[in-house]
Protein backbone atom coordinates (compact mmCIF):
# COMPACT_ATOMS: atom_id res chain seq x y z
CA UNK A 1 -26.46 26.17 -92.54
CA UNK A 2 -25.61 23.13 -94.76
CA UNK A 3 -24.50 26.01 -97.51
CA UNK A 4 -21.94 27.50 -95.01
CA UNK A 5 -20.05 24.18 -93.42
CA UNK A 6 -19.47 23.37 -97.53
CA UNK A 7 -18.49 26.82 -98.14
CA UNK A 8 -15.87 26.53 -94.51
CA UNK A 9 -14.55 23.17 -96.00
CA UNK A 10 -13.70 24.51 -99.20
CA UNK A 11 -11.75 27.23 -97.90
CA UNK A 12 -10.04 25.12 -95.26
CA UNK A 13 -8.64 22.91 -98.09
CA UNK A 14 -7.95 25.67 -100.34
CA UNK A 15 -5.30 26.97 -97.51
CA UNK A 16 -3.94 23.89 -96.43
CA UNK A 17 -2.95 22.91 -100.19
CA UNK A 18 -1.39 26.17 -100.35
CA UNK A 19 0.40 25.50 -97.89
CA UNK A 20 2.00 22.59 -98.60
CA UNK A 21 2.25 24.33 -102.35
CA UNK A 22 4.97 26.77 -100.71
CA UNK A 23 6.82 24.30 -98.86
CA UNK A 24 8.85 23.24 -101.84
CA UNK A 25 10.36 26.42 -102.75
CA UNK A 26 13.31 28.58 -101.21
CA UNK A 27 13.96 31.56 -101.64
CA UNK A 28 17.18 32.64 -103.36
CA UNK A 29 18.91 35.60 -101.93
CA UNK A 30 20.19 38.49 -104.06
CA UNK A 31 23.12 39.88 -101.99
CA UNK A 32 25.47 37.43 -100.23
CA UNK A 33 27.81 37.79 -97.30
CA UNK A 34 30.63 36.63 -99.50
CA UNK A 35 31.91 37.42 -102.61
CA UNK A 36 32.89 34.93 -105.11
CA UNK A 37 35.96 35.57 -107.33
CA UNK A 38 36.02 31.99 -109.21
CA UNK A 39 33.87 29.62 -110.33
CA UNK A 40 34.86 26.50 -112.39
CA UNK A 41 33.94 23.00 -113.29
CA UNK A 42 35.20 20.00 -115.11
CA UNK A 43 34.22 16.61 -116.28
CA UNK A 44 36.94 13.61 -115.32
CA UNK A 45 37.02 10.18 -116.33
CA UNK A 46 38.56 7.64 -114.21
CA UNK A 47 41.40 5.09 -114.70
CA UNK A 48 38.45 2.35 -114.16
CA UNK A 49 36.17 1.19 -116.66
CA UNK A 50 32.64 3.29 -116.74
CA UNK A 51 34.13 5.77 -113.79
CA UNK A 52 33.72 9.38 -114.65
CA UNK A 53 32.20 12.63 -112.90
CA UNK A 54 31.77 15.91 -112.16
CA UNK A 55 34.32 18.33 -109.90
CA UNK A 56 32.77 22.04 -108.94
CA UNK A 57 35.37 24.45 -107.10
CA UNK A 58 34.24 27.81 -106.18
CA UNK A 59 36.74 30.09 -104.41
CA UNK A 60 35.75 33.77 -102.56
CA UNK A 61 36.26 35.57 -100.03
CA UNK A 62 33.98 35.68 -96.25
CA UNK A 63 32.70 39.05 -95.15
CA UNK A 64 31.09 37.39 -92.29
CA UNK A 65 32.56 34.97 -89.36
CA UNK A 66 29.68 33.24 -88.36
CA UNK A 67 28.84 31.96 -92.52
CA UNK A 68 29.10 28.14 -93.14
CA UNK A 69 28.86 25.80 -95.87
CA UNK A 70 27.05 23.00 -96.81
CA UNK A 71 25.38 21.89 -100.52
CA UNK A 72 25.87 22.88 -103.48
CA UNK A 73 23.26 21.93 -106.17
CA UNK A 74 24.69 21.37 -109.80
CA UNK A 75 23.58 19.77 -113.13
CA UNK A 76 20.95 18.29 -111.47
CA UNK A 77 23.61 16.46 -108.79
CA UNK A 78 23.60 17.60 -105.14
CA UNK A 79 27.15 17.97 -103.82
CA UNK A 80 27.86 18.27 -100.12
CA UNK A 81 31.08 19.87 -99.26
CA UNK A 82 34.00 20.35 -97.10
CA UNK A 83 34.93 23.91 -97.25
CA UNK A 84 38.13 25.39 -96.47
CA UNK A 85 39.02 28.66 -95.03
CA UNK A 86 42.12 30.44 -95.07
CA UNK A 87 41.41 33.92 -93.35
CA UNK A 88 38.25 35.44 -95.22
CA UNK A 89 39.29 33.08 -98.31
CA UNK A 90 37.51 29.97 -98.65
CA UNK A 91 37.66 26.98 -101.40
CA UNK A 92 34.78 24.90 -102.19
CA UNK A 93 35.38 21.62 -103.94
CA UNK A 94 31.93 19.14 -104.45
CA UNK A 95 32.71 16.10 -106.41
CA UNK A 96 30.27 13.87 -107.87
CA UNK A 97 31.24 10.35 -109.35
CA UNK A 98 29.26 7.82 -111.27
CA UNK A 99 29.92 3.98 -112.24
CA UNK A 100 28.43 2.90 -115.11
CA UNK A 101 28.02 -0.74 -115.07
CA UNK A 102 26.55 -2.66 -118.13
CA UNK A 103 27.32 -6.04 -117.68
CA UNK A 104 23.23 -7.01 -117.47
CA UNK A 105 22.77 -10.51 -117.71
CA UNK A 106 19.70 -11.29 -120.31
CA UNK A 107 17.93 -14.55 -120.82
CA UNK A 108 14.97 -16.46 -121.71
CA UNK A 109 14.76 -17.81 -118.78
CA UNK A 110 14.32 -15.06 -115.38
CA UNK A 111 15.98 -16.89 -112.50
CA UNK A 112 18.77 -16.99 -114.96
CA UNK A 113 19.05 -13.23 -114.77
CA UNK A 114 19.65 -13.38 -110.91
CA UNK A 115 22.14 -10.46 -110.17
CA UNK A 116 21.13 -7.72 -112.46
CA UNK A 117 20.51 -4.68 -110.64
CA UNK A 118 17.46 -2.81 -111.03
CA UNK A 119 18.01 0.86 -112.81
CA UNK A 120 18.49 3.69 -110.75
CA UNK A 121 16.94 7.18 -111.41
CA UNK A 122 18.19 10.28 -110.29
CA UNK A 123 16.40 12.62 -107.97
CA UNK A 124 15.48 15.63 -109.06
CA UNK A 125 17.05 18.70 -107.04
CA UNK A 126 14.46 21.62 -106.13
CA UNK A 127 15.84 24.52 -108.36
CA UNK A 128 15.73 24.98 -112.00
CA UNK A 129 19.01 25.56 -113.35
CA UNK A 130 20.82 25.80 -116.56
CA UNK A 131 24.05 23.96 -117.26
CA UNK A 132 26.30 26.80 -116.06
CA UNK A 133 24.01 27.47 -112.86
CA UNK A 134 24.64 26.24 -109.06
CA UNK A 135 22.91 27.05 -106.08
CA UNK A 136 25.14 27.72 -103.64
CA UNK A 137 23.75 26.21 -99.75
CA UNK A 138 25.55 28.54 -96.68
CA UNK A 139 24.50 28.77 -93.20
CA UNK A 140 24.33 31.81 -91.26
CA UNK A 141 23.27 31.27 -87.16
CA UNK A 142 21.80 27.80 -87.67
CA UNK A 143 19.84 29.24 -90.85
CA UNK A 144 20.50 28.28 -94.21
CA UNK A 145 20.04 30.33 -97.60
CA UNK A 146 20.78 30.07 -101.36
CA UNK A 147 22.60 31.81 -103.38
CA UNK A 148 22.53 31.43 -107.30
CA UNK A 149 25.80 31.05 -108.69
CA UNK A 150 25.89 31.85 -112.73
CA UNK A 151 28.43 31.51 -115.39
CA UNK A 152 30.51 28.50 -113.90
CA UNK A 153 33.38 28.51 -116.24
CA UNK A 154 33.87 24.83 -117.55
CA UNK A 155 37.58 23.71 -118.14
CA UNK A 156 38.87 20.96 -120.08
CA UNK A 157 37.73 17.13 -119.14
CA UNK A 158 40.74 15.37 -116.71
CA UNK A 159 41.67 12.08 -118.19
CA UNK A 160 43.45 10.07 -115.03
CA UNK A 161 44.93 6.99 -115.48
């Protein structure tokens, strides 16, 4: 009897980790309800000191009127976006900027150091990708799905003033 309740416990906790195992991952669908006729990206740097970023445009065209859409993941940055429709064309911009500030204020003495901000780390996004990769977020119904984007074309870095 005892042999059986440890041999039920076991197998309760087996399925409940896997469970929470499968959460985490989302399926990436092969065929979209769009079609995507160009992908770029491009590194800026800003007119400020320690301002630069990232810019991701992705233009297609809709097959489907009820298709939304929301994220895009990139270089380990999520973007949320604004897209645009013109007919069954749409445009996609995310943008992504980053301050860099350095001005850390070291000395013997800690209270002396009041100000400095504590370092922050990125979050990791929940795909794998390689540099030219995106997952592409879209929402059909109130249902969202990914779509892998690959061979992002990257253009020349914008200086602006």
């Amino acid at each position: 009897m005892y042999f059986r309740q440890r041999i039920i416990k076991i197998m309760l906790l087996v399925i409940i980790s896997f469970g929470f195992t499968q959460c985490k991952s989302q399926k990436v669908a092969e065929k979209a309800p769009f079609k995507i006729t160009e992908k770029t990206y491009f590194y800026f740097a800003g007119g400020k000191k320690g301002t630069n970023g990232t810019t991701i445009k992705i233009v297609g065209n809709a097959t489907s009127l009820n298709l939304g859409f929301t994220t895009i993941f990139f270089q380990n940055h999520e973007y949320k976006i604004i897209p645009e429709f013109k007919g069954e064309k749409f445009i996609l911009v995310g943008s992504n900027t980053e301050i860099t500030k350095n001005d850390l204020n070291m000395h013997q003495d800690a209270a002396s150091e009041y100000g400095n901000e504590a370092p922050k780390f990125e979050k990791k996004i929940p795909f794998d990708l390689e540099k030219n990769q995106a997952i592409l977020v879209y929402r059909i119904n109130g249902k969202d799905f990914y779509y892998k984007i690959t061979e992002i074309k990257q253009l020349a870095t914008v200086y602006y003033p």
